[in-house]
N, C-alpha and C. Protein backbone atom coordinates (compact mmCIF):
# COMPACT_ATOMS: atom_id res chain seq x y z
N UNK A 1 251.37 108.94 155.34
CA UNK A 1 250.21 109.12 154.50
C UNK A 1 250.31 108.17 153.31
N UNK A 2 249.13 107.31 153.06
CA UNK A 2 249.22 106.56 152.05
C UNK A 2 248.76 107.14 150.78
N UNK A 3 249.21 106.75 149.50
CA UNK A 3 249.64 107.39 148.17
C UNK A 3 248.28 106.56 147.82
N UNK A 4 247.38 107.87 146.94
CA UNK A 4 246.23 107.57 146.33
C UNK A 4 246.26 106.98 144.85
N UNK A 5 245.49 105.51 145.21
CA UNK A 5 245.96 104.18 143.80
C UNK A 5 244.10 104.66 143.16
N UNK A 6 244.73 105.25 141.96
CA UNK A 6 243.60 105.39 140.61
C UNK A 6 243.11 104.31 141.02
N UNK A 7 241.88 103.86 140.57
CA UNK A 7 241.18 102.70 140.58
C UNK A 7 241.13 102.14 138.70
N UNK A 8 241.26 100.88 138.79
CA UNK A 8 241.38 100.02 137.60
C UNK A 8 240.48 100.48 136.87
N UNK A 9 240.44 100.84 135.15
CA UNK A 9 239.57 100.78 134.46
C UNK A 9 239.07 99.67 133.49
N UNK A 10 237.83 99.41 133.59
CA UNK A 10 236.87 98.45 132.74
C UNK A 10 236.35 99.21 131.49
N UNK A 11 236.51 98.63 130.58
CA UNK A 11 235.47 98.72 128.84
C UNK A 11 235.07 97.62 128.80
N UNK A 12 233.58 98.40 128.98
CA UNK A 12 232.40 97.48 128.26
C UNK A 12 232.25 98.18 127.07
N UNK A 13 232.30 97.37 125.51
CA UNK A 13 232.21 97.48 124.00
C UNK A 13 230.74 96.98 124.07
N UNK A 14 229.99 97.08 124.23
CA UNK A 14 228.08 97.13 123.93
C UNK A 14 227.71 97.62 123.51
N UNK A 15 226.39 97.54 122.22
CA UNK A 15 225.79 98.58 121.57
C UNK A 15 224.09 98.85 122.44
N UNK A 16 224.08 98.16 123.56
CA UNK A 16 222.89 98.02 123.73
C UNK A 16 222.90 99.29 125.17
N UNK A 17 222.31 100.61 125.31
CA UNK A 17 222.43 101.42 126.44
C UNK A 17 222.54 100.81 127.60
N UNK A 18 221.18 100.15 127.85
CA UNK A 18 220.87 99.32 128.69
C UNK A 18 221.62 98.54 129.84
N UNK A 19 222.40 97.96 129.07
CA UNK A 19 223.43 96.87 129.58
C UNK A 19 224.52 97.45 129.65
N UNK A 20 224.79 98.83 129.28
CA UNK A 20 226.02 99.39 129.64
C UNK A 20 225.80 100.33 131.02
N UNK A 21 224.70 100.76 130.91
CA UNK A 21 224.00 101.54 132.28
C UNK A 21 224.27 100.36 133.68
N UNK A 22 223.57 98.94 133.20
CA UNK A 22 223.55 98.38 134.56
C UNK A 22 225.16 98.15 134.87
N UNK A 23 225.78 97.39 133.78
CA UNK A 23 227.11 97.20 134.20
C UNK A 23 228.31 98.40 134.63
N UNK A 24 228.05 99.12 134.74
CA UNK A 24 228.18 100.62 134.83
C UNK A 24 228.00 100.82 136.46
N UNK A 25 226.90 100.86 136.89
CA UNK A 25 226.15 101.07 137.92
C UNK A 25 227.05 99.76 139.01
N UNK A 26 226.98 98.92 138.89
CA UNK A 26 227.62 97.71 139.17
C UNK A 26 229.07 97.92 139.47
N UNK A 27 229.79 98.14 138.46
CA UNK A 27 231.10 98.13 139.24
C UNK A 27 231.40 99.80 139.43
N UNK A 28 230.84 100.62 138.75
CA UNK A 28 231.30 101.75 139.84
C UNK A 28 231.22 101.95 141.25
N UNK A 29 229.81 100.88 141.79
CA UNK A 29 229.39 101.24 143.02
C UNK A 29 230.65 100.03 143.66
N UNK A 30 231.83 99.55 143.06
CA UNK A 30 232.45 98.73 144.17
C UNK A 30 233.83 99.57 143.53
N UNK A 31 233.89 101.07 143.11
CA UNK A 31 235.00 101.50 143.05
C UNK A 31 235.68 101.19 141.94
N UNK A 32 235.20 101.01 140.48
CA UNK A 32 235.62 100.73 139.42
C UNK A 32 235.79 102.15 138.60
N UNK A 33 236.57 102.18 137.26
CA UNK A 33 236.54 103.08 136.77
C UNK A 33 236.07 102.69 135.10
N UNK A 34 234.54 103.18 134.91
CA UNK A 34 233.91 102.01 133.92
C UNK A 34 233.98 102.72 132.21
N UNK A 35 234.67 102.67 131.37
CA UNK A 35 235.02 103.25 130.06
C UNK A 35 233.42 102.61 128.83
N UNK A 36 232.73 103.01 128.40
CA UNK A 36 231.50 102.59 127.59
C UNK A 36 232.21 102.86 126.28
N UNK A 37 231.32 101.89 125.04
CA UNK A 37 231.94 101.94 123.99
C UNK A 37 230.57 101.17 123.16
N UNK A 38 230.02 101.91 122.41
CA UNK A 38 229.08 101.61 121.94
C UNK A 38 228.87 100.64 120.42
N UNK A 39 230.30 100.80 120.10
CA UNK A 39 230.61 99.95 118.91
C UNK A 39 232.13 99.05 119.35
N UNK A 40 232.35 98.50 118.29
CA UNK A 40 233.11 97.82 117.91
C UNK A 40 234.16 98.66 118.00
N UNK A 41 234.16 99.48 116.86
CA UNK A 41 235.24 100.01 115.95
C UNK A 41 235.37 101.35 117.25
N UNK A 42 234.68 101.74 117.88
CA UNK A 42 234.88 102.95 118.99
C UNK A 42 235.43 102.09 120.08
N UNK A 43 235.58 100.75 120.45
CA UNK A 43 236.03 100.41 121.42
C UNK A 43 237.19 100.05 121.26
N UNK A 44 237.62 99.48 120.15
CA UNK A 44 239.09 99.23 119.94
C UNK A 44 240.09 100.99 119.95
N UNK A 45 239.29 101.74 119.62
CA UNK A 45 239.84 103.19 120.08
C UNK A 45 240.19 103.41 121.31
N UNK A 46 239.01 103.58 121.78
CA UNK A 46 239.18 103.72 123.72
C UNK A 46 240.01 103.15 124.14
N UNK A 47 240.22 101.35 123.84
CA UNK A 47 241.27 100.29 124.27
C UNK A 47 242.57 100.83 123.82
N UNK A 48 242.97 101.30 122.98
CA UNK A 48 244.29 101.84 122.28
C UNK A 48 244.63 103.08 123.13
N UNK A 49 243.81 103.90 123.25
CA UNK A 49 243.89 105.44 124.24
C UNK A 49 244.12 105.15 125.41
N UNK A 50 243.03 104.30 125.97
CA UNK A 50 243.23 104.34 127.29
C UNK A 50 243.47 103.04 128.30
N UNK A 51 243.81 102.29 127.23
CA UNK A 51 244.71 100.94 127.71
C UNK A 51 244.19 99.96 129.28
N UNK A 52 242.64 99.80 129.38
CA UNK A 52 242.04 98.84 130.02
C UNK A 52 242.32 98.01 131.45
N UNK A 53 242.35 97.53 132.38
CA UNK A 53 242.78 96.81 132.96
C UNK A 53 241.88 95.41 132.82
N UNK A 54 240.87 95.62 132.30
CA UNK A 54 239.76 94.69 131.95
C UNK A 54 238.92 95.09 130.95
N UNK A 55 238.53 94.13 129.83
CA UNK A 55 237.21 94.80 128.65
C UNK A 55 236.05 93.57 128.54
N UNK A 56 235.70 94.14 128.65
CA UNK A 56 233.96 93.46 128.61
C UNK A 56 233.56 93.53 126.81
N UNK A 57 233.53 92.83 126.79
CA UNK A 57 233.03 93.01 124.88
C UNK A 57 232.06 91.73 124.57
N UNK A 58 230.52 92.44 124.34
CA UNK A 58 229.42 91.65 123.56
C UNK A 58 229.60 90.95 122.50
N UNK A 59 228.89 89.91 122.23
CA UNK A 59 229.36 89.41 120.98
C UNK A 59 228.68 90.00 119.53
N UNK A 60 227.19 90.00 119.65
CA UNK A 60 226.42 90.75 118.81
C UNK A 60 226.16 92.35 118.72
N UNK A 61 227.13 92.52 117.77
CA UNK A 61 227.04 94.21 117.55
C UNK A 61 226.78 94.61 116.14
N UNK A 62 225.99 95.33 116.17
CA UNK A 62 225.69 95.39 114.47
C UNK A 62 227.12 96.26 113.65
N UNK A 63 228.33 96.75 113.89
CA UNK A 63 229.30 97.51 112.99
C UNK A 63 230.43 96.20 112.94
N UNK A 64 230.72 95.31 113.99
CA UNK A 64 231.91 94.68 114.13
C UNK A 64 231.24 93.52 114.92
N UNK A 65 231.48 92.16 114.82
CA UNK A 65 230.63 91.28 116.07
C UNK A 65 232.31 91.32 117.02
N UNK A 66 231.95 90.57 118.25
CA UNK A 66 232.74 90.43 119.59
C UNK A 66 233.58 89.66 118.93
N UNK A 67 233.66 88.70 118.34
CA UNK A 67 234.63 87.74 118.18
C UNK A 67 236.29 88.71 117.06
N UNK A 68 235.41 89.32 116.37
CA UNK A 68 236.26 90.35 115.30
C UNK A 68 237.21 91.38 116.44
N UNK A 69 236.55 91.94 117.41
CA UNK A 69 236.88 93.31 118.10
C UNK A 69 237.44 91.85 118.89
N UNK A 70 237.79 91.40 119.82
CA UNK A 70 238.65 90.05 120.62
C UNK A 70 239.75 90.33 120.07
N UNK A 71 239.30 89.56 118.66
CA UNK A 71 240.87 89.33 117.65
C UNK A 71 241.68 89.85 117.74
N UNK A 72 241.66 91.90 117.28
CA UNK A 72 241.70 93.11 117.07
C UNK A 72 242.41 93.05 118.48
N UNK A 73 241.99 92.96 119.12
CA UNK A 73 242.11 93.41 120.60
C UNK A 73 243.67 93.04 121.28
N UNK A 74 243.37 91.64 120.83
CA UNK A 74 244.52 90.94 121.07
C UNK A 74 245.98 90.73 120.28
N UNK A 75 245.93 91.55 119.35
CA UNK A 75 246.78 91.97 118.59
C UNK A 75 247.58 93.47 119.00
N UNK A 76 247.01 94.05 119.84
CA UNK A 76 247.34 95.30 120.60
C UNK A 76 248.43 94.66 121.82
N UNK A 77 249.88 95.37 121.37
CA UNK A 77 250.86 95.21 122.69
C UNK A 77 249.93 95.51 123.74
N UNK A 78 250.38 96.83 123.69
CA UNK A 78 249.51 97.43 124.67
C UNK A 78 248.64 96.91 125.67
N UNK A 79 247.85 95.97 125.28
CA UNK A 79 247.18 95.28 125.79
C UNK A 79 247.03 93.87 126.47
N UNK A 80 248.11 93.42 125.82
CA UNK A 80 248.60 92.38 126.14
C UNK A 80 248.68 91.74 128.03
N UNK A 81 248.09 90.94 128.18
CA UNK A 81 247.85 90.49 129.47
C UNK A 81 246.19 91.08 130.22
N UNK A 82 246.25 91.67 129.42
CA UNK A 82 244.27 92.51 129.97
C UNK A 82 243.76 91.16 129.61
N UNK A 83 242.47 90.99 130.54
CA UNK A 83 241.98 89.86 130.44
C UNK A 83 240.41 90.30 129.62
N UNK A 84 240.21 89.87 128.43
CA UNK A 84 239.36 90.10 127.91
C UNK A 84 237.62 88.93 128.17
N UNK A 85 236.57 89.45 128.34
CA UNK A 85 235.49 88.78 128.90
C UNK A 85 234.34 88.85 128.03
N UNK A 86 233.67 87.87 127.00
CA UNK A 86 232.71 88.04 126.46
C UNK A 86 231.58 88.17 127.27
N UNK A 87 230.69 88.85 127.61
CA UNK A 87 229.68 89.59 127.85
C UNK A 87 228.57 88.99 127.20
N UNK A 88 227.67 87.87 127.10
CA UNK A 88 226.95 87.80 125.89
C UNK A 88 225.45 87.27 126.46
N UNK A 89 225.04 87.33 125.63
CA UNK A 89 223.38 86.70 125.42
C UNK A 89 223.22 85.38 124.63
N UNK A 90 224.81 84.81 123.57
CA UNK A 90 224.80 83.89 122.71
C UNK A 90 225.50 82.91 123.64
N UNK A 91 223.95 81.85 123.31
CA UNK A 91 224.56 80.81 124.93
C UNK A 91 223.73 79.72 124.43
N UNK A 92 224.39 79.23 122.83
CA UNK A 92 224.08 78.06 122.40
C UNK A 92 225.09 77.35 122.39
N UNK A 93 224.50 76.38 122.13
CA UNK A 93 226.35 75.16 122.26
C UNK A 93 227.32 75.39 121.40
N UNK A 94 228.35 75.64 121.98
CA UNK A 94 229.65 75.84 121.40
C UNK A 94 230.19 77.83 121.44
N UNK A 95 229.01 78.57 121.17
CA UNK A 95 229.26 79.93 122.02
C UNK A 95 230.29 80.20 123.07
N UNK A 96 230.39 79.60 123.77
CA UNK A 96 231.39 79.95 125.23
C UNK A 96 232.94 79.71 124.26
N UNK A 97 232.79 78.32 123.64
CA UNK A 97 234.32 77.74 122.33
C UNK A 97 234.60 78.68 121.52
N UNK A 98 233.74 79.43 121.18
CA UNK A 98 234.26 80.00 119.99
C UNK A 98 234.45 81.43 120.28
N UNK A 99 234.15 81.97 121.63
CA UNK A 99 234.15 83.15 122.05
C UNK A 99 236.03 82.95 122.61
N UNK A 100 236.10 82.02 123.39
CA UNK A 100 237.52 81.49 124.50
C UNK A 100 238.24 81.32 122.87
N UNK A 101 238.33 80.72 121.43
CA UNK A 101 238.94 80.71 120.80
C UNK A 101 239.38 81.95 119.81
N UNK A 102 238.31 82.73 119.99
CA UNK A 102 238.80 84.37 119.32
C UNK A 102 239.53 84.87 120.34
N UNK A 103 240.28 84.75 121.67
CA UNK A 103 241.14 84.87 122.12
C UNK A 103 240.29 85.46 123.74
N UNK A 104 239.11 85.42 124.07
CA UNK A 104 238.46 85.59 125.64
C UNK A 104 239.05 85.09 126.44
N UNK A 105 239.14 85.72 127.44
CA UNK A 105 239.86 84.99 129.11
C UNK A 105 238.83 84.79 129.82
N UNK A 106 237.39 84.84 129.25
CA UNK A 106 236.37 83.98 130.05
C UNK A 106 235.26 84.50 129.48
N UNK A 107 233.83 83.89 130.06
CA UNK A 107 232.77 83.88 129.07
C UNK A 107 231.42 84.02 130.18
N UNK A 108 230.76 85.22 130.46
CA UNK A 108 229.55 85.46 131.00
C UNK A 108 228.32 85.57 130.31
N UNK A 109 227.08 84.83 130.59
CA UNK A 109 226.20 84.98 130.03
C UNK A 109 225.28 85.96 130.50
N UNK A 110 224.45 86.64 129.76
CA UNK A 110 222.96 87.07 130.19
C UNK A 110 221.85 86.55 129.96
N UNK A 111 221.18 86.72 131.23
CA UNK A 111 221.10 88.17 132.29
C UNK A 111 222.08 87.90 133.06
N UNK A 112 222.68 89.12 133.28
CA UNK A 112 223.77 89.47 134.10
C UNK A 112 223.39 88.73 135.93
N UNK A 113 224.25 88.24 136.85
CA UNK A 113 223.99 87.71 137.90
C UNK A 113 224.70 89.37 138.69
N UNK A 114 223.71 90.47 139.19
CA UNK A 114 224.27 91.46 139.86
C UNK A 114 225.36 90.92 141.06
N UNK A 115 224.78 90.15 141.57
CA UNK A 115 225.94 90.09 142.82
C UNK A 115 227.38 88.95 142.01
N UNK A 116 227.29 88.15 141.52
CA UNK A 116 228.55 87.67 141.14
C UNK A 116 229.19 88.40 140.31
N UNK A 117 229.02 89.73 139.70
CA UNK A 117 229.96 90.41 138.23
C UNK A 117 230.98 90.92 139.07
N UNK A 118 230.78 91.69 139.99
CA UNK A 118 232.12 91.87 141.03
C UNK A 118 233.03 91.63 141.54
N UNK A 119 232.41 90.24 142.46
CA UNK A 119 233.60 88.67 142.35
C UNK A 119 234.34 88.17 141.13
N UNK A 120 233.35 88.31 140.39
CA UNK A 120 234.41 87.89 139.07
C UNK A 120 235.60 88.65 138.60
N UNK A 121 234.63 89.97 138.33
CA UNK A 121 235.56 91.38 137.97
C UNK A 121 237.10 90.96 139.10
N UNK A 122 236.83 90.85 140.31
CA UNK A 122 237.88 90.88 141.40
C UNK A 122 238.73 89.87 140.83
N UNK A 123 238.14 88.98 140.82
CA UNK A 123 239.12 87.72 140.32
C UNK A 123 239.97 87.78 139.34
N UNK A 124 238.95 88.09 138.12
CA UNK A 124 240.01 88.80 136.98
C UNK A 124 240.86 89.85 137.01
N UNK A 125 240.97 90.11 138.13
CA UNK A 125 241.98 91.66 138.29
C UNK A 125 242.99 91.12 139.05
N UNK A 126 243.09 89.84 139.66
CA UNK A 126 243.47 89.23 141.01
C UNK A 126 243.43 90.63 141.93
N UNK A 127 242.56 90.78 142.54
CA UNK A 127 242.08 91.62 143.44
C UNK A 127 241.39 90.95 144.84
């Protein structure tokens, strides 16, 4: 009998419902275990508690922006090696640089592409 493997958990840090519903919907339906975090300052909590295998973090949040909660993020042992993914809508030149230099392991824009967030998610998990 094979030994039942928890499935990986994801935080998405978004203040927007919306976009936490679809991304939500998205990787639960491929067997994800999806943690929501509506601020900044509540997601660096969750990340500390419940220690991530992946975090999704927006850049524009009205308590903390993405680049601040990254920083934060990456200053957590704990955390250390989670691959962190800006999530964003800010997709002017140099955005993707300055997101990968607050310390991101990669950079998605919106609107979200439903069928590639999975592949990616996989990739980033090496899955």
């Amino acid at each position: 009998m094979s030994e039942q493997v928890d499935p990986p958990s994801i935080l998405y840090i978004e203040d927007d419902l919306a976009n936490r519903t679809l991304v939500k919907r998205i990787l639960e339906a491929e067997g994800y275990r999806v943690l929501e975090a509506e601020s900044g300052i509540q997601g660096l909590q969750i990340a500390r508690d419940e220690r991530p295998a992946l975090i999704f973090v927006d850049i524009s949040m009205p308590d903390m922006d993405g680049y601040a909660v990254t920083r934060q993020l990456r200053q957590m042992d704990e955390l250390c090696g989670a691959p962190i993914v800006a999530l964003t809508a800010n997709v002017m030149k140099g955005d993707r640089e300055k997101s990968l230099e607050a310390g991101c392991t990669d950079y998605i824009q919106k609107p979200l592409d439903v069928d590639k967030l999975p592949v990616r998610v996989a990739d980033l998990l090496g899955r």
